[in-house]
PDB file of N, CA and C in Angstrom:
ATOM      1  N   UNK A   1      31.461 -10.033   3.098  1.00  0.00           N
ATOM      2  CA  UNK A   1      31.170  -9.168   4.218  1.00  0.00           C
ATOM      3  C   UNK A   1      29.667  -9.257   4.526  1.00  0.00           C
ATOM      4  N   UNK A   2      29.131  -9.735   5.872  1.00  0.00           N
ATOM      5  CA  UNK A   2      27.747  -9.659   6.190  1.00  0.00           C
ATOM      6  C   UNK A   2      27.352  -8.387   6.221  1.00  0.00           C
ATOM      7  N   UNK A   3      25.736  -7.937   6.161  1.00  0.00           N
ATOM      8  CA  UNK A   3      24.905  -7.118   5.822  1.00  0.00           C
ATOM      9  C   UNK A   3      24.537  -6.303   7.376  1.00  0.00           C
ATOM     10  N   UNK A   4      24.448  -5.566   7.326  1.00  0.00           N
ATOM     11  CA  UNK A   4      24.218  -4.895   8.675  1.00  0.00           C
ATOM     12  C   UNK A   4      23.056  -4.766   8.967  1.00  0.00           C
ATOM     13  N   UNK A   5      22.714  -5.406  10.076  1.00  0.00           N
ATOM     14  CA  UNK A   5      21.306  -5.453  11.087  1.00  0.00           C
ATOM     15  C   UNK A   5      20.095  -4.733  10.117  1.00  0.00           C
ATOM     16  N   UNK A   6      20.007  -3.536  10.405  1.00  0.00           N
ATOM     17  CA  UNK A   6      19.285  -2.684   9.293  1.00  0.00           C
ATOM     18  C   UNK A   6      19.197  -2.693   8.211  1.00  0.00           C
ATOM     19  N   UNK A   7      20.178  -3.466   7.342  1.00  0.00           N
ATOM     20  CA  UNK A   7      19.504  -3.460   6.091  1.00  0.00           C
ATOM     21  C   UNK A   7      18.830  -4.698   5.744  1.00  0.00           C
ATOM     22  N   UNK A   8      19.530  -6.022   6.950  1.00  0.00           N
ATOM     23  CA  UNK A   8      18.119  -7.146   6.363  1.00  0.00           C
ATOM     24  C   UNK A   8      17.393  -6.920   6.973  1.00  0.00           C
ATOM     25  N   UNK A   9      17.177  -5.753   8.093  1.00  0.00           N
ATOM     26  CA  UNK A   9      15.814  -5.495   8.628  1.00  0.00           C
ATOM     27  C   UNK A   9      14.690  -4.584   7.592  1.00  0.00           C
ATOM     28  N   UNK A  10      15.385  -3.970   6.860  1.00  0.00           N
ATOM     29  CA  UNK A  10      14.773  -3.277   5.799  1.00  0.00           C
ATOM     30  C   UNK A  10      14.315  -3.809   4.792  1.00  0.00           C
ATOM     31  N   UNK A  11      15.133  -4.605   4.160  1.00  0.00           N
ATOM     32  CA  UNK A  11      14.578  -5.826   3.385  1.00  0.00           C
ATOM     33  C   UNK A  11      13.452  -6.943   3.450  1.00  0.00           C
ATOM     34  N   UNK A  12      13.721  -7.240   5.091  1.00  0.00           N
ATOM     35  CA  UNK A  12      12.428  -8.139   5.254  1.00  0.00           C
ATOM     36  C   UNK A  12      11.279  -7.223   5.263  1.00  0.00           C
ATOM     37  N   UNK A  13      11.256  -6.217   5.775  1.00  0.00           N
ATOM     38  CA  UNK A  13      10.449  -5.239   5.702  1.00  0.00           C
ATOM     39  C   UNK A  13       9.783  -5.366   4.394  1.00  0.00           C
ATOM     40  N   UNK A  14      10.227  -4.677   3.072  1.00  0.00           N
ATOM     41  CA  UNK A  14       9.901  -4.662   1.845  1.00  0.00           C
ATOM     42  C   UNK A  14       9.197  -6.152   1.309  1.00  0.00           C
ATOM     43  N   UNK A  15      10.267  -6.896   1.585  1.00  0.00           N
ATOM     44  CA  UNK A  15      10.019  -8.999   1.308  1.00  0.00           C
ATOM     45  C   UNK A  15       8.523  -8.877   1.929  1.00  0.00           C
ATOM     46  N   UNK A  16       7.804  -8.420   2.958  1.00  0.00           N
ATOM     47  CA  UNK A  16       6.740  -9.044   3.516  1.00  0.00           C
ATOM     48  C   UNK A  16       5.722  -8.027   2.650  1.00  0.00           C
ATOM     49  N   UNK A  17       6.179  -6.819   2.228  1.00  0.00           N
ATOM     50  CA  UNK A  17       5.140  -5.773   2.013  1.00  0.00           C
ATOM     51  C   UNK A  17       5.120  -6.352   0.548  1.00  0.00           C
ATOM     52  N   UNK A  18       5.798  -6.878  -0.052  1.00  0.00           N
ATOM     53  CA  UNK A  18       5.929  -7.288  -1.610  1.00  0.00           C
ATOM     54  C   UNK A  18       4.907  -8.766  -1.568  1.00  0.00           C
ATOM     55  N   UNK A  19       5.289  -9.096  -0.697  1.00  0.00           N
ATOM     56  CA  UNK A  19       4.679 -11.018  -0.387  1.00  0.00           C
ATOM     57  C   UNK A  19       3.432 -10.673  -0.125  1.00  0.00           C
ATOM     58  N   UNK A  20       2.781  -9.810   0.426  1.00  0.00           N
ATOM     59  CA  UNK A  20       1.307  -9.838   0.993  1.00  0.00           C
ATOM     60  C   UNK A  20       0.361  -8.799   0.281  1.00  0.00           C
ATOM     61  N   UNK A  21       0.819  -7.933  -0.716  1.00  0.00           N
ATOM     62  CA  UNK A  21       0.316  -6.752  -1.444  1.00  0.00           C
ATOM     63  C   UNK A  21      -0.588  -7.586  -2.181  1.00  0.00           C
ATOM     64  N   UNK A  22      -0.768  -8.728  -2.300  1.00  0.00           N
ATOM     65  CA  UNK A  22      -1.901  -9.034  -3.207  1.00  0.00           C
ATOM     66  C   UNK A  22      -2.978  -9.965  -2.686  1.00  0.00           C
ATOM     67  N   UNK A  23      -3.146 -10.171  -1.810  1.00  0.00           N
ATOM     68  CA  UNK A  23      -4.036 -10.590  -0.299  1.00  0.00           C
ATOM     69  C   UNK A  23      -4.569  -9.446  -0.392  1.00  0.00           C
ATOM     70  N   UNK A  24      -5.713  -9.961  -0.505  1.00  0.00           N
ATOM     71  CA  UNK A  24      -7.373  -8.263   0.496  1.00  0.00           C
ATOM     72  C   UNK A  24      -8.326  -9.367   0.922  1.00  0.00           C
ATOM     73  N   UNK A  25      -8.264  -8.713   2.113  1.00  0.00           N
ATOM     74  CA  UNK A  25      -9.616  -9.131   3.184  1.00  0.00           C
ATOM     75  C   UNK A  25     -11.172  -9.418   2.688  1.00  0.00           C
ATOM     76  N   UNK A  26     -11.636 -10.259   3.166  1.00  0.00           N
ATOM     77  CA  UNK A  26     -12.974 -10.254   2.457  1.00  0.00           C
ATOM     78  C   UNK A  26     -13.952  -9.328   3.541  1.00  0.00           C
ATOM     79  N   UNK A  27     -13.263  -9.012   4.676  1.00  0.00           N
ATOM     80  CA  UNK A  27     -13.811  -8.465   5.767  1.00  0.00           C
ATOM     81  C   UNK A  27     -14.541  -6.710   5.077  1.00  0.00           C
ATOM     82  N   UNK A  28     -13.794  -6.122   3.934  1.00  0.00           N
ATOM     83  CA  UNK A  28     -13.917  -4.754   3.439  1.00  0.00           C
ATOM     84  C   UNK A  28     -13.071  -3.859   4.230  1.00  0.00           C
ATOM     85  N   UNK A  29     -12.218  -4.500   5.356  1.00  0.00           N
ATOM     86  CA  UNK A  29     -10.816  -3.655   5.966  1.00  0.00           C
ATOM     87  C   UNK A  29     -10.089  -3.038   4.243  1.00  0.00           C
ATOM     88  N   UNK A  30      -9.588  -1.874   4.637  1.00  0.00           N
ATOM     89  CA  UNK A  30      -8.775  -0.655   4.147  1.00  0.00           C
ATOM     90  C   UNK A  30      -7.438  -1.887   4.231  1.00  0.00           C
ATOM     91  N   UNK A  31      -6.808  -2.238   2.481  1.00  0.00           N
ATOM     92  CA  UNK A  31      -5.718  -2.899   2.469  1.00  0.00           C
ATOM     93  C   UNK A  31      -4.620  -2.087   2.989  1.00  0.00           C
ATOM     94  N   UNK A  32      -3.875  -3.129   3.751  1.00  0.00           N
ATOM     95  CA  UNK A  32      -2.939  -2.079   4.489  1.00  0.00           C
ATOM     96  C   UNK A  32      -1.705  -1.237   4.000  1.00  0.00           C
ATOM     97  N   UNK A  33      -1.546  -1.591   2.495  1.00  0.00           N
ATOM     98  CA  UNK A  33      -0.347  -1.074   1.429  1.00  0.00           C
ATOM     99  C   UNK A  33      -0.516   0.271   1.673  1.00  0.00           C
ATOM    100  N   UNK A  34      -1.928   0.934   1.652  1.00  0.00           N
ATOM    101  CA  UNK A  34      -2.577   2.202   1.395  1.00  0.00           C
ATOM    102  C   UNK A  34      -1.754   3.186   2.157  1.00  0.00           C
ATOM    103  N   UNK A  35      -1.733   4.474   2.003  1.00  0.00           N
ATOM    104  CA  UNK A  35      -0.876   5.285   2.772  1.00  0.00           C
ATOM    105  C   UNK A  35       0.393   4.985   3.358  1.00  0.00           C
ATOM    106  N   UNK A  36       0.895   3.629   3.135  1.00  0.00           N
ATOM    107  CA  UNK A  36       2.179   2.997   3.503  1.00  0.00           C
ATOM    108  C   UNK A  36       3.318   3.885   3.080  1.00  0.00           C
ATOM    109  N   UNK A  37       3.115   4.333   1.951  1.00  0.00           N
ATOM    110  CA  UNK A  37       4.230   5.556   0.968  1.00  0.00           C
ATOM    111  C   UNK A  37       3.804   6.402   0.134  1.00  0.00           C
ATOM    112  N   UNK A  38       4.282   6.935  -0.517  1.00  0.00           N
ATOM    113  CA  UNK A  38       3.945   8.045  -1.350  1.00  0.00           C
ATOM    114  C   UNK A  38       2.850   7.736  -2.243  1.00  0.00           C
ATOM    115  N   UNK A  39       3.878   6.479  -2.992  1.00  0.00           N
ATOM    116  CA  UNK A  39       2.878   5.950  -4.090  1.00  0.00           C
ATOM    117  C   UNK A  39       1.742   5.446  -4.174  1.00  0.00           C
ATOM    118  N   UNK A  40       0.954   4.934  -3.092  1.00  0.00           N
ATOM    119  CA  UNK A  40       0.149   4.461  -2.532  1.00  0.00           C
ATOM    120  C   UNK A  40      -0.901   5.308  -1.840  1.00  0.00           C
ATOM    121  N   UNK A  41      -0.758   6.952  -1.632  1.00  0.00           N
ATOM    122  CA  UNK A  41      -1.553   7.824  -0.724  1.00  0.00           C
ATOM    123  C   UNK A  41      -3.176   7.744  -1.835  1.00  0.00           C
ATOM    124  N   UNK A  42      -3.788   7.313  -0.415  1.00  0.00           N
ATOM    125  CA  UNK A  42      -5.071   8.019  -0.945  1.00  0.00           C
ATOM    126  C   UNK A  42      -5.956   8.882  -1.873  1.00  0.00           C
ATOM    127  N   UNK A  43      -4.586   9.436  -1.432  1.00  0.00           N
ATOM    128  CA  UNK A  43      -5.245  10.795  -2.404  1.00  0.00           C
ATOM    129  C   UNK A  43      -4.782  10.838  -3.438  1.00  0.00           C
ATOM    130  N   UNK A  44      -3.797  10.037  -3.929  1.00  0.00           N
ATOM    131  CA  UNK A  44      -3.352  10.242  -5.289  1.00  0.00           C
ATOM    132  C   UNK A  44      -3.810   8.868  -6.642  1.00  0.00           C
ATOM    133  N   UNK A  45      -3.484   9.281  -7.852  1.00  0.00           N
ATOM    134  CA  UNK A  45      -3.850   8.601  -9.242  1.00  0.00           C
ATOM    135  C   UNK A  45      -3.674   7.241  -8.903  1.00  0.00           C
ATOM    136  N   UNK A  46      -2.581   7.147  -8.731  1.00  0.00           N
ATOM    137  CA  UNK A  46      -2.552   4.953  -8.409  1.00  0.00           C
ATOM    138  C   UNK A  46      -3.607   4.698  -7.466  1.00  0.00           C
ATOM    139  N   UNK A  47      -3.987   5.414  -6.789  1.00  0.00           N
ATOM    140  CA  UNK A  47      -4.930   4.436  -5.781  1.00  0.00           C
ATOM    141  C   UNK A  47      -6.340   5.148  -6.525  1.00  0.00           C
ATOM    142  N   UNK A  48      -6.692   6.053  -7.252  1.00  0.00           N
ATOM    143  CA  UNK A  48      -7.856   6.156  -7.711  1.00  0.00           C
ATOM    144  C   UNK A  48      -8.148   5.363  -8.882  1.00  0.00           C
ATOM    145  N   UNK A  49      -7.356   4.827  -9.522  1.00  0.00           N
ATOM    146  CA  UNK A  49      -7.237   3.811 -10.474  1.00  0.00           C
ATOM    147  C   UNK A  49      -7.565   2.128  -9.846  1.00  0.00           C
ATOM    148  N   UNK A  50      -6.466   2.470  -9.176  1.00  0.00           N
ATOM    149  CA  UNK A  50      -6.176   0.424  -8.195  1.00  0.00           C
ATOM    150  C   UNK A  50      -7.342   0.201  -7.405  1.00  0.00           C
ATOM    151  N   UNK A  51      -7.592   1.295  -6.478  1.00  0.00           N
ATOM    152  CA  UNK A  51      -8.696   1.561  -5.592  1.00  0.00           C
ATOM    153  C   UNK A  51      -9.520   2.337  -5.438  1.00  0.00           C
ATOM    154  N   UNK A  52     -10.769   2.482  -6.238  1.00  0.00           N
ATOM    155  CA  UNK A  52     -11.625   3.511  -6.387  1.00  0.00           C
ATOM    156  C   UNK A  52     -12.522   3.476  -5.376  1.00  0.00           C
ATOM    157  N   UNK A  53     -12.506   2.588  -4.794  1.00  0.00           N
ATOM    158  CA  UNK A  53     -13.813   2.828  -3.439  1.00  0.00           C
ATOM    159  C   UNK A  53     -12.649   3.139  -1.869  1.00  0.00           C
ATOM    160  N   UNK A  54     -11.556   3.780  -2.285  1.00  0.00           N
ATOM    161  CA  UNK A  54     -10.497   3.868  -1.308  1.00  0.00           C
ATOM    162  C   UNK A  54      -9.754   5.418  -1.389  1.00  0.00           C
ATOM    163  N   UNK A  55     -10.317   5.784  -2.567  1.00  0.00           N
ATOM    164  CA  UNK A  55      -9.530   6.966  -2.991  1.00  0.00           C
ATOM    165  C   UNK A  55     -10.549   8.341  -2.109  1.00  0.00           C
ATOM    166  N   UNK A  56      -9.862   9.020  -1.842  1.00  0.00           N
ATOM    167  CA  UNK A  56     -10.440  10.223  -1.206  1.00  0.00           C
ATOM    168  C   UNK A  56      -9.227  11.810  -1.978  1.00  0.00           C
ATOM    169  N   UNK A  57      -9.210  11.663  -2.890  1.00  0.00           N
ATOM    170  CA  UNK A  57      -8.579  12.665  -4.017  1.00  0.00           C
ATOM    171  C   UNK A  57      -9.948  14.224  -4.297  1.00  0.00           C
ATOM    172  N   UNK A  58      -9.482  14.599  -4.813  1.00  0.00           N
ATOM    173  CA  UNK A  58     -10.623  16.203  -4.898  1.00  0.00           C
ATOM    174  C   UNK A  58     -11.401  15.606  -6.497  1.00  0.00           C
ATOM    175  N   UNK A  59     -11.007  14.549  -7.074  1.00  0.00           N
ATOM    176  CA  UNK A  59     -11.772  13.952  -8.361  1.00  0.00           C
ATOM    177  C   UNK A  59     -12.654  13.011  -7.845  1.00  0.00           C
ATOM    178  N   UNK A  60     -13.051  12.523  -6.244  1.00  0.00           N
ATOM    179  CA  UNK A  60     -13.441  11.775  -6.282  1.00  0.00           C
ATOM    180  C   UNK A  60     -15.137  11.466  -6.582  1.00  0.00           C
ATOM    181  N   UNK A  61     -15.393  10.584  -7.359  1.00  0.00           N
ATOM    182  CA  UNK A  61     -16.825  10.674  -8.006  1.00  0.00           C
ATOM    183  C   UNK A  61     -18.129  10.106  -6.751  1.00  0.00           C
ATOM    184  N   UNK A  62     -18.456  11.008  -7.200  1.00  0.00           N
ATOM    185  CA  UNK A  62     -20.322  10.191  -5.906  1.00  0.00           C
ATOM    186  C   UNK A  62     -20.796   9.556  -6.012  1.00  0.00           C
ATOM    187  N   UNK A  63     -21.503   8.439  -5.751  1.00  0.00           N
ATOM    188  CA  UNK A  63     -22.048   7.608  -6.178  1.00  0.00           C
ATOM    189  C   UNK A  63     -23.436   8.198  -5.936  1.00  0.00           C
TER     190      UNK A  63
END
């Protein structure tokens, strides 16, 4: 039974966000994973860890 419109549209979706998550710009553009989902918000532990010059959390340190 073929897959319905939406779910290989969902899939490629994920396939491209999985394929390109490890590409960053040399430009200093904001990688675009960031705020994409939960896990990824700004404001939270994975990105103050992964991305510390990206994180905007209430821990965030001053330089």
């Amino acid at each position: 039974m073929p897959l319905p419109v939406s779910e290989i549209a969902r899939e490629l979706t994920h396939t491209r966000r999985v394929r390109f998550a490890g590409y960053q710009r040399d430009d200093g553009s904001r990688p675009f994973q960031l705020d994409a989902c939960h896990a990824l918000v700004t404001s939270g532990e994975t990105v103050r860890r992964l991305y510390p010059k990206r994180y905007s959390g209430a821990n965030k340190v001053r330089a």
